[in-house]
PDB file of N, CA and C in Angstrom:
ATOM      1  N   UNK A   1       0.845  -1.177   0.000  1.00  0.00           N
ATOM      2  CA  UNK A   1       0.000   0.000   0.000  1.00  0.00           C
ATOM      3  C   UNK A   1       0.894   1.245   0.000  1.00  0.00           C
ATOM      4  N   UNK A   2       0.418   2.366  -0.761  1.00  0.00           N
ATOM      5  CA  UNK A   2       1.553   3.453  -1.091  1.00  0.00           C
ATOM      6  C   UNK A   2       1.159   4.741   0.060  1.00  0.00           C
ATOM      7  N   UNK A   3       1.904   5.372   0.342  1.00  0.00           N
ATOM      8  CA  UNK A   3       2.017   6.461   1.198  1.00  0.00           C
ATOM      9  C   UNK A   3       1.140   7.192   1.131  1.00  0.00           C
ATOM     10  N   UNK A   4       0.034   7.786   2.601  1.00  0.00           N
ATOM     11  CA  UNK A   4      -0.877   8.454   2.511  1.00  0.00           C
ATOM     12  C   UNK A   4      -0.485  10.106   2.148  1.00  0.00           C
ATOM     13  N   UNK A   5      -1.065  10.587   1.400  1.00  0.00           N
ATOM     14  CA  UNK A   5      -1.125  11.587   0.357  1.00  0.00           C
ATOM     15  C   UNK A   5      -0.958  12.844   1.753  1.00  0.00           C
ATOM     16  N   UNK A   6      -1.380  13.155   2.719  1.00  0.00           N
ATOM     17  CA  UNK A   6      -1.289  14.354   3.433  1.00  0.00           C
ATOM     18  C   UNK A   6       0.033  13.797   4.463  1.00  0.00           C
ATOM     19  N   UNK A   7       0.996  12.475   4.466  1.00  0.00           N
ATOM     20  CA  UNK A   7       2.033  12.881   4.974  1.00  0.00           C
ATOM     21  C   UNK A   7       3.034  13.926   3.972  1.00  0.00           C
ATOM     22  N   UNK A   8       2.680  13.784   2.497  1.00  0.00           N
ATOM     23  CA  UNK A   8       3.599  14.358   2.236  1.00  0.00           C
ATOM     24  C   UNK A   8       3.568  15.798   2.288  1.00  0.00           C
ATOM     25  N   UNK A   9       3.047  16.061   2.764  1.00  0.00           N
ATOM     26  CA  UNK A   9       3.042  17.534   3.032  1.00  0.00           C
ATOM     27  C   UNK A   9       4.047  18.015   4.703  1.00  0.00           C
ATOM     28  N   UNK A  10       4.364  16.994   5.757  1.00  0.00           N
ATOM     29  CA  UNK A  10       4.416  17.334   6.427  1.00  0.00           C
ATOM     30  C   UNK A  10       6.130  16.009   6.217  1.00  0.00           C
ATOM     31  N   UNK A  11       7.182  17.567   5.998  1.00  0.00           N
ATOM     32  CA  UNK A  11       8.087  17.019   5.673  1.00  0.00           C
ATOM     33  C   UNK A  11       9.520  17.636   6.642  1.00  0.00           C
ATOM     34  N   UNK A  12      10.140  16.331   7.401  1.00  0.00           N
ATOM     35  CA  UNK A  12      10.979  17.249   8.248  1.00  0.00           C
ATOM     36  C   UNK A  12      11.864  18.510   7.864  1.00  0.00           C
ATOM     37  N   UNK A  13      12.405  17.885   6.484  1.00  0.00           N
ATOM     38  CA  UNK A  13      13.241  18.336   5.467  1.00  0.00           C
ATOM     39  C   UNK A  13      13.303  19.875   5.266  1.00  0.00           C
ATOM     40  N   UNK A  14      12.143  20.261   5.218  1.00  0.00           N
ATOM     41  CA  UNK A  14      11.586  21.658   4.351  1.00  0.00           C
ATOM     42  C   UNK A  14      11.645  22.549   5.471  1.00  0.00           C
ATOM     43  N   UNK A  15      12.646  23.850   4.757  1.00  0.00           N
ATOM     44  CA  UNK A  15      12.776  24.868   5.292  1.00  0.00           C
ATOM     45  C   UNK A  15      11.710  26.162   5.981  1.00  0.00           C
ATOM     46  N   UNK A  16      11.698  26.490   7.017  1.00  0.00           N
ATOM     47  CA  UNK A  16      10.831  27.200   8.041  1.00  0.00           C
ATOM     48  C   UNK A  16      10.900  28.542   7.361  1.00  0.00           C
ATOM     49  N   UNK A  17      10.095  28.945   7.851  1.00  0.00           N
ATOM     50  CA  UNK A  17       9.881  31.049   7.772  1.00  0.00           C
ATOM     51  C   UNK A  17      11.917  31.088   7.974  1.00  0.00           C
ATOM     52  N   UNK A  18      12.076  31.814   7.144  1.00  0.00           N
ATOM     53  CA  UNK A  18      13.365  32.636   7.376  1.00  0.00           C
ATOM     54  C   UNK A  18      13.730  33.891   8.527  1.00  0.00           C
ATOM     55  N   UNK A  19      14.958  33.453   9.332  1.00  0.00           N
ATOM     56  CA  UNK A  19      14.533  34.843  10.411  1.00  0.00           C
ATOM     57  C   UNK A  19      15.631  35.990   9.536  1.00  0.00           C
ATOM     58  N   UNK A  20      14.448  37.121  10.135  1.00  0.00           N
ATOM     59  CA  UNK A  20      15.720  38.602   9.565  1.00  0.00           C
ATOM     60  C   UNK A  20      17.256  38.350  10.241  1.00  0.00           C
ATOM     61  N   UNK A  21      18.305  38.775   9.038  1.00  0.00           N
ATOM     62  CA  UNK A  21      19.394  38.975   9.685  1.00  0.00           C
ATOM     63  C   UNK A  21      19.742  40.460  10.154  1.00  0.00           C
ATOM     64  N   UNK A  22      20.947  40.024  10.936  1.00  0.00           N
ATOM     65  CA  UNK A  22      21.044  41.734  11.826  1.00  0.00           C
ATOM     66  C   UNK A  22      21.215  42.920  10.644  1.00  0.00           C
ATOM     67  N   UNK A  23      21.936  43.120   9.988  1.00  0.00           N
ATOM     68  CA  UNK A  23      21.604  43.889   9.033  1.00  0.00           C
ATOM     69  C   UNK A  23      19.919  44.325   8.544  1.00  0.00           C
ATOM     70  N   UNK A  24      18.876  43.381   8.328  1.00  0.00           N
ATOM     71  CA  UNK A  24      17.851  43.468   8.154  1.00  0.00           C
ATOM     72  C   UNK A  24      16.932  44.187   9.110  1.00  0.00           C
ATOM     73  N   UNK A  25      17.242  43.565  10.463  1.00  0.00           N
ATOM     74  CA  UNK A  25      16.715  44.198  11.456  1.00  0.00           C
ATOM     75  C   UNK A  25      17.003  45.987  11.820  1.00  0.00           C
ATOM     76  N   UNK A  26      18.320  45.951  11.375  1.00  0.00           N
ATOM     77  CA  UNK A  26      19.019  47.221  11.888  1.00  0.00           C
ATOM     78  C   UNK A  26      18.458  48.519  10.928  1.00  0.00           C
ATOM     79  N   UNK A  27      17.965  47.885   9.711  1.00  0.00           N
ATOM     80  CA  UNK A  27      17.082  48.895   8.655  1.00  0.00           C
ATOM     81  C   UNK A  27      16.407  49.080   9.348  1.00  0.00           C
ATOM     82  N   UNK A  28      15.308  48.010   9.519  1.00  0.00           N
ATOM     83  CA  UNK A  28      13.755  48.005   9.950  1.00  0.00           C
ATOM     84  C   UNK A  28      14.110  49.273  11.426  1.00  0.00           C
ATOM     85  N   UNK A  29      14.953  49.179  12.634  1.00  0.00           N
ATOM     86  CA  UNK A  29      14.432  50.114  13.360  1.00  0.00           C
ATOM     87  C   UNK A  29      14.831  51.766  13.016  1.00  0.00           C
ATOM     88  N   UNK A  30      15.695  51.237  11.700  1.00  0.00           N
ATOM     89  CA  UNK A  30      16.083  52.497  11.491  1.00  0.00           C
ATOM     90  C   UNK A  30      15.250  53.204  10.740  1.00  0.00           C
ATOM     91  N   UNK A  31      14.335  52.667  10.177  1.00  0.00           N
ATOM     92  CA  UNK A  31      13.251  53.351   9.621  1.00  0.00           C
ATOM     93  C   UNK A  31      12.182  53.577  10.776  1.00  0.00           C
ATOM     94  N   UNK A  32      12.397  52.745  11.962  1.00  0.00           N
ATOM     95  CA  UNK A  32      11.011  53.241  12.575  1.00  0.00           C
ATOM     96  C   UNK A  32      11.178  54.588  13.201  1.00  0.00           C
ATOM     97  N   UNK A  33      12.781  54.748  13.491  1.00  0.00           N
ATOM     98  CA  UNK A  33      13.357  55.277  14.335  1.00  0.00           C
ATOM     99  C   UNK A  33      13.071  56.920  13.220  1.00  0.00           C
ATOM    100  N   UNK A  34      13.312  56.724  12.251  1.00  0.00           N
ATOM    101  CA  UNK A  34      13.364  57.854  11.136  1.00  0.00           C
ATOM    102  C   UNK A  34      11.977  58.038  11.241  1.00  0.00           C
ATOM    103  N   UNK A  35      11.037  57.533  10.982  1.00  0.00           N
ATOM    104  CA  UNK A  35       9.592  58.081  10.977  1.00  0.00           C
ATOM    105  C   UNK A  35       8.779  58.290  12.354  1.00  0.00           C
ATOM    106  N   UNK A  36       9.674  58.084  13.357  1.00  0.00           N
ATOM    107  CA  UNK A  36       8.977  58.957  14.824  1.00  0.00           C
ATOM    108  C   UNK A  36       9.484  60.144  14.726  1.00  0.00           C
ATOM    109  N   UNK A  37      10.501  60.398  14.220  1.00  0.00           N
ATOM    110  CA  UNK A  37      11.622  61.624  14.745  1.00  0.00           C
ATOM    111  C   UNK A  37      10.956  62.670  13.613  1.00  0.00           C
ATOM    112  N   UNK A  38      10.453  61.792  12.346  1.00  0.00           N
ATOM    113  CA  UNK A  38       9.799  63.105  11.166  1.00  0.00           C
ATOM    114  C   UNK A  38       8.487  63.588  11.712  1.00  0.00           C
ATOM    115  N   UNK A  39       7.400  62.323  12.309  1.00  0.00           N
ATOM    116  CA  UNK A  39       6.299  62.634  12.693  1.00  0.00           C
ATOM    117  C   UNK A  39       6.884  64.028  14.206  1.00  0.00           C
ATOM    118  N   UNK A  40       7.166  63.628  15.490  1.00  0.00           N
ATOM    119  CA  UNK A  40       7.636  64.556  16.230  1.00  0.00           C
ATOM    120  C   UNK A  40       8.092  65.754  16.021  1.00  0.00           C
ATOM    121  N   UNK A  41       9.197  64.959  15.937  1.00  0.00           N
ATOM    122  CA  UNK A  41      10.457  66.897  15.791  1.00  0.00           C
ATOM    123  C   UNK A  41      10.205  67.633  14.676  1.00  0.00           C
ATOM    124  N   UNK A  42       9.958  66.987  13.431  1.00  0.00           N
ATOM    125  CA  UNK A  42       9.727  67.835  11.662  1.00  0.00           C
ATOM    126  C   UNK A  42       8.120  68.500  11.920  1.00  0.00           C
ATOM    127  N   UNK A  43       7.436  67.953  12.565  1.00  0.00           N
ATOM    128  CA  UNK A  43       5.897  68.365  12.463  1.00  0.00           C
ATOM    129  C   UNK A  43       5.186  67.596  11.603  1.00  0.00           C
ATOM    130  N   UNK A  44       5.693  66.560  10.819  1.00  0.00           N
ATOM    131  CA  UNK A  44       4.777  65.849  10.127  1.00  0.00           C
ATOM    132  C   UNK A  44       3.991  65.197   9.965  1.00  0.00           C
ATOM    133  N   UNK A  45       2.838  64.987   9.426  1.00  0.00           N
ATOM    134  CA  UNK A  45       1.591  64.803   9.765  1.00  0.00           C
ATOM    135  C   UNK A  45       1.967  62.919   9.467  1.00  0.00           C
ATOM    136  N   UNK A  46       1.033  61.849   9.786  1.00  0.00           N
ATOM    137  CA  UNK A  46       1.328  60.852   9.911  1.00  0.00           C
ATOM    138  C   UNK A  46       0.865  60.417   7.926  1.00  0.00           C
ATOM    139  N   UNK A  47      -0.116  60.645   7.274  1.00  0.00           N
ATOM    140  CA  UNK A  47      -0.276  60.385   6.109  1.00  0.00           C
ATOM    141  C   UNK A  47       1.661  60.984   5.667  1.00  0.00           C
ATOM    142  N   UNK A  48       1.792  62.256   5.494  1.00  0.00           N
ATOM    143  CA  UNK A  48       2.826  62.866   5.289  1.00  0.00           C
ATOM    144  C   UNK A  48       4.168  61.616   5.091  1.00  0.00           C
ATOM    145  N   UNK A  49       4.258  61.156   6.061  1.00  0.00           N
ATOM    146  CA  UNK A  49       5.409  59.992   6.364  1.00  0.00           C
ATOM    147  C   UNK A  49       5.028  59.220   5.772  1.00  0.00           C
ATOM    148  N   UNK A  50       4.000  58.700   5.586  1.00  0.00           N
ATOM    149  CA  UNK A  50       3.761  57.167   5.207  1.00  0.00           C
ATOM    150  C   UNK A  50       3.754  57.468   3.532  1.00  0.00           C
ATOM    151  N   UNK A  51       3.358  58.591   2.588  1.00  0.00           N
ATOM    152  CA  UNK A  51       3.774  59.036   1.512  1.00  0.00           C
ATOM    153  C   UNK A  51       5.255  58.731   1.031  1.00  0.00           C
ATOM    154  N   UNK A  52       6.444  59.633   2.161  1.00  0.00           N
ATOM    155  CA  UNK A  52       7.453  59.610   2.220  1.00  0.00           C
ATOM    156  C   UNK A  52       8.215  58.075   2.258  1.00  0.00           C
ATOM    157  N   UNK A  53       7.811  57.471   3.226  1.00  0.00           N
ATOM    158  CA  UNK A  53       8.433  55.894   3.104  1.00  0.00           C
ATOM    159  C   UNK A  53       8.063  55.187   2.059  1.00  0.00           C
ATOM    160  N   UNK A  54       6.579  55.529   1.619  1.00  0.00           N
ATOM    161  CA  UNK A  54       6.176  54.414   0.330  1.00  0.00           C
ATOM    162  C   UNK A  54       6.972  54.744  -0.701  1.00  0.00           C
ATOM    163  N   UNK A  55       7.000  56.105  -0.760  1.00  0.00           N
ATOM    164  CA  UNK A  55       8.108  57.031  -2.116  1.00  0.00           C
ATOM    165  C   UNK A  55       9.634  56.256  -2.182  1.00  0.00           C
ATOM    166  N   UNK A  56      10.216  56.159  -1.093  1.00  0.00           N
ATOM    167  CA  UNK A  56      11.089  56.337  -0.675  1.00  0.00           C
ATOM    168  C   UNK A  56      11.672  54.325  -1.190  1.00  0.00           C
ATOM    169  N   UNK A  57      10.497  53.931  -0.617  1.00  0.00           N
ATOM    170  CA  UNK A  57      10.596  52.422  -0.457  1.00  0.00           C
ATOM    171  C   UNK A  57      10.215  51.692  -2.591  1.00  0.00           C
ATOM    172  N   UNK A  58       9.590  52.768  -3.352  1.00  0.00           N
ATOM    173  CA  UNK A  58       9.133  52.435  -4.436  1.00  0.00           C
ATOM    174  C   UNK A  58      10.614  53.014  -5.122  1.00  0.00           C
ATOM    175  N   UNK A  59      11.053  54.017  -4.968  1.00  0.00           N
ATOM    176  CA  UNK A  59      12.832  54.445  -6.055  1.00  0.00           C
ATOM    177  C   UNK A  59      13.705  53.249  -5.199  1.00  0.00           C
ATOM    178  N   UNK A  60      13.908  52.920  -4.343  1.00  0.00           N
ATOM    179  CA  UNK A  60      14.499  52.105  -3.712  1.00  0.00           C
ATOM    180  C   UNK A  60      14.414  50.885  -4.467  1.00  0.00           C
ATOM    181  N   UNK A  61      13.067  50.364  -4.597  1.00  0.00           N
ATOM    182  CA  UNK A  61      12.946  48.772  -5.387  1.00  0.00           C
ATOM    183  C   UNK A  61      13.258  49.349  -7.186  1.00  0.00           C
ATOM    184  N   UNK A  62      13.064  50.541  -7.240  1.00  0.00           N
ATOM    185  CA  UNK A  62      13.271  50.804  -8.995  1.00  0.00           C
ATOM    186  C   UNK A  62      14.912  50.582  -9.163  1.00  0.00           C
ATOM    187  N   UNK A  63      15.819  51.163  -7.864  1.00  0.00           N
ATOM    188  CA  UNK A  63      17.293  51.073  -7.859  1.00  0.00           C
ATOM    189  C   UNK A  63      18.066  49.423  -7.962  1.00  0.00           C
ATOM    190  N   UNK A  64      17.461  48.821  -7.054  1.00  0.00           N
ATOM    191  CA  UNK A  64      17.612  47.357  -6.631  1.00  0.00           C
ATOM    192  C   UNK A  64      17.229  46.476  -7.926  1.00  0.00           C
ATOM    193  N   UNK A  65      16.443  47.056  -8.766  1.00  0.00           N
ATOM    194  CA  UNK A  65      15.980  46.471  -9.803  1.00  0.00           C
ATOM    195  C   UNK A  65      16.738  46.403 -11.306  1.00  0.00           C
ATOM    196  N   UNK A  66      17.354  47.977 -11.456  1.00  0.00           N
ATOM    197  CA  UNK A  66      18.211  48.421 -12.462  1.00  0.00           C
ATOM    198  C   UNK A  66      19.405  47.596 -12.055  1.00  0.00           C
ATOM    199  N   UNK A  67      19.772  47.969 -10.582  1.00  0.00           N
ATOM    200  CA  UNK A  67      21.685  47.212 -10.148  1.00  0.00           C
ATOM    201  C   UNK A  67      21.358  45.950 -10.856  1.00  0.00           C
ATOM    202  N   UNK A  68      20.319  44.925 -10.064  1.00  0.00           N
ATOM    203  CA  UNK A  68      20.737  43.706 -10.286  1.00  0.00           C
ATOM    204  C   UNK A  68      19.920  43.291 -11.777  1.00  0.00           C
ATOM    205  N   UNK A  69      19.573  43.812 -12.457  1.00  0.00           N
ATOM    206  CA  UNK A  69      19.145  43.660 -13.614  1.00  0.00           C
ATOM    207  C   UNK A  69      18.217  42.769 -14.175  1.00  0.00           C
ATOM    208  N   UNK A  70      16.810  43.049 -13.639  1.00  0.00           N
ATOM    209  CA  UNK A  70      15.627  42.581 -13.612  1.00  0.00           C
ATOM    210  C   UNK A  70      15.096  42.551 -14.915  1.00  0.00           C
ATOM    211  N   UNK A  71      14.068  42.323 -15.136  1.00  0.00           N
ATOM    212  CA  UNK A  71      13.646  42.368 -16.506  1.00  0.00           C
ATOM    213  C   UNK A  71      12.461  43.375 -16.599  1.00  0.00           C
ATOM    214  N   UNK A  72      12.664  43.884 -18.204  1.00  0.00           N
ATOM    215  CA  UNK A  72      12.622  44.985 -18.254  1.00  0.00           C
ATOM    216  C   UNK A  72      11.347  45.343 -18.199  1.00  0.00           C
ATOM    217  N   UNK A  73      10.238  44.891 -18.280  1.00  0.00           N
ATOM    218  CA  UNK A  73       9.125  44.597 -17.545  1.00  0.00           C
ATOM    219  C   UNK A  73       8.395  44.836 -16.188  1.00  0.00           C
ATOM    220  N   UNK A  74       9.178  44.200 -15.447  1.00  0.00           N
ATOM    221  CA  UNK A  74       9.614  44.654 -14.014  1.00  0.00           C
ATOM    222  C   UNK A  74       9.851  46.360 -13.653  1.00  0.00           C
ATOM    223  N   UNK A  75      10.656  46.074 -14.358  1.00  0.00           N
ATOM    224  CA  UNK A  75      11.430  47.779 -14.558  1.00  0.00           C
ATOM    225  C   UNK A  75       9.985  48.604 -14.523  1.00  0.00           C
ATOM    226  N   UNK A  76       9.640  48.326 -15.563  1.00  0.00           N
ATOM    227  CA  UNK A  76       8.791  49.501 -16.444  1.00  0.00           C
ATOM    228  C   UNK A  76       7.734  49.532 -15.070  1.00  0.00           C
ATOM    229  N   UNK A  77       6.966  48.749 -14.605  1.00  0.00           N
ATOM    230  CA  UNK A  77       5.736  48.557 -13.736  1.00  0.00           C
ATOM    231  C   UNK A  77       6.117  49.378 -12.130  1.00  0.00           C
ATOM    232  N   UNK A  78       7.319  48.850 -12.040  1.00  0.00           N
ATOM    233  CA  UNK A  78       8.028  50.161 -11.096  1.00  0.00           C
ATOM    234  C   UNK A  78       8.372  51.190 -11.528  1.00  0.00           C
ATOM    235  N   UNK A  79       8.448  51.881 -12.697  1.00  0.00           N
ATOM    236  CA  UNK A  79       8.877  53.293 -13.048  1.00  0.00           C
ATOM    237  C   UNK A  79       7.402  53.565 -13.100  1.00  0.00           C
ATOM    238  N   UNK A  80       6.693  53.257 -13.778  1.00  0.00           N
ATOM    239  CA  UNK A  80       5.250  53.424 -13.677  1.00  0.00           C
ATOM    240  C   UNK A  80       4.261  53.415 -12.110  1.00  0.00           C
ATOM    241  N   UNK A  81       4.532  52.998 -11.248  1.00  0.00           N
ATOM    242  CA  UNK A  81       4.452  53.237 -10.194  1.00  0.00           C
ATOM    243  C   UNK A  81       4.856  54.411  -9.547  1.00  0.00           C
ATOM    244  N   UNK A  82       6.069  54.547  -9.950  1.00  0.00           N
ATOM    245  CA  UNK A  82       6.771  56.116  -9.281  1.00  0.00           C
ATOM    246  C   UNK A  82       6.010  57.314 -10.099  1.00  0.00           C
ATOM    247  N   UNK A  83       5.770  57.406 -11.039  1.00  0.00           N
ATOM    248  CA  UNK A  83       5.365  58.213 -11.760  1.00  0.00           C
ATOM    249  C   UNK A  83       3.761  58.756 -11.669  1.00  0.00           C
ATOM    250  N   UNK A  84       3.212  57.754 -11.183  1.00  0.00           N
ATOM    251  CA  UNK A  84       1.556  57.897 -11.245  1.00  0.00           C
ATOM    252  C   UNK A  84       0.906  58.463 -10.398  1.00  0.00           C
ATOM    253  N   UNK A  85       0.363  59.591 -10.523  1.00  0.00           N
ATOM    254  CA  UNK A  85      -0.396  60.711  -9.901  1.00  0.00           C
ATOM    255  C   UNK A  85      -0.861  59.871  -8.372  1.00  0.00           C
ATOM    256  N   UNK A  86      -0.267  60.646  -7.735  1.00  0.00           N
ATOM    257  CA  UNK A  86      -1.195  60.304  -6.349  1.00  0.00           C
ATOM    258  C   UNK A  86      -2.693  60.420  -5.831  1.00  0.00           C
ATOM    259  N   UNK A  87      -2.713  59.680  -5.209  1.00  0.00           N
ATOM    260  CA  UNK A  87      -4.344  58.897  -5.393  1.00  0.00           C
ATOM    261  C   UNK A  87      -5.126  60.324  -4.480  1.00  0.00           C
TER     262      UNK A  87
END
């Protein structure tokens, strides 16, 4: 008799959620750390920031995209993103 069909799903083998490395982490508070200090000390309103990081976070993936040389497709749907009138 052949192997019931829902062990194979449950396989020691197979790799878990990935944890952030310290580098990864050290962004993440550094952005949180950057968007208390704009909301506080700059006066900025909380939409204001969250504009700013999405902006910020969309040329970022357009950069990451050109370095490592994505396809050009890709490209375009993120330049097109940056470009498109705010909602």
């Amino acid at each position: 008799m052949s192997k019931s069909s829902s062990t194979a799903c449950v396989e020691p083998d197979a790799p878990g959620p990935r944890r952030l490395g310290g580098s990864e982490a050290v962004v993440i508070v550094i952005i949180i750390c950057l968007s208390s200090v704009l909301a506080t000390v700059a006066g900025m309103s909380v939409p204001d920031v969250l504009r700013l990081l999405a902006g910020a976070g969309a040329v970022a993936a357009l950069v990451v995209g050109l370095v490592t040389g994505a396809p050009l497709r890709s490209v375009r749907r993120m330049l097109g993103v940056l470009l498109a009138p705010p909602v």
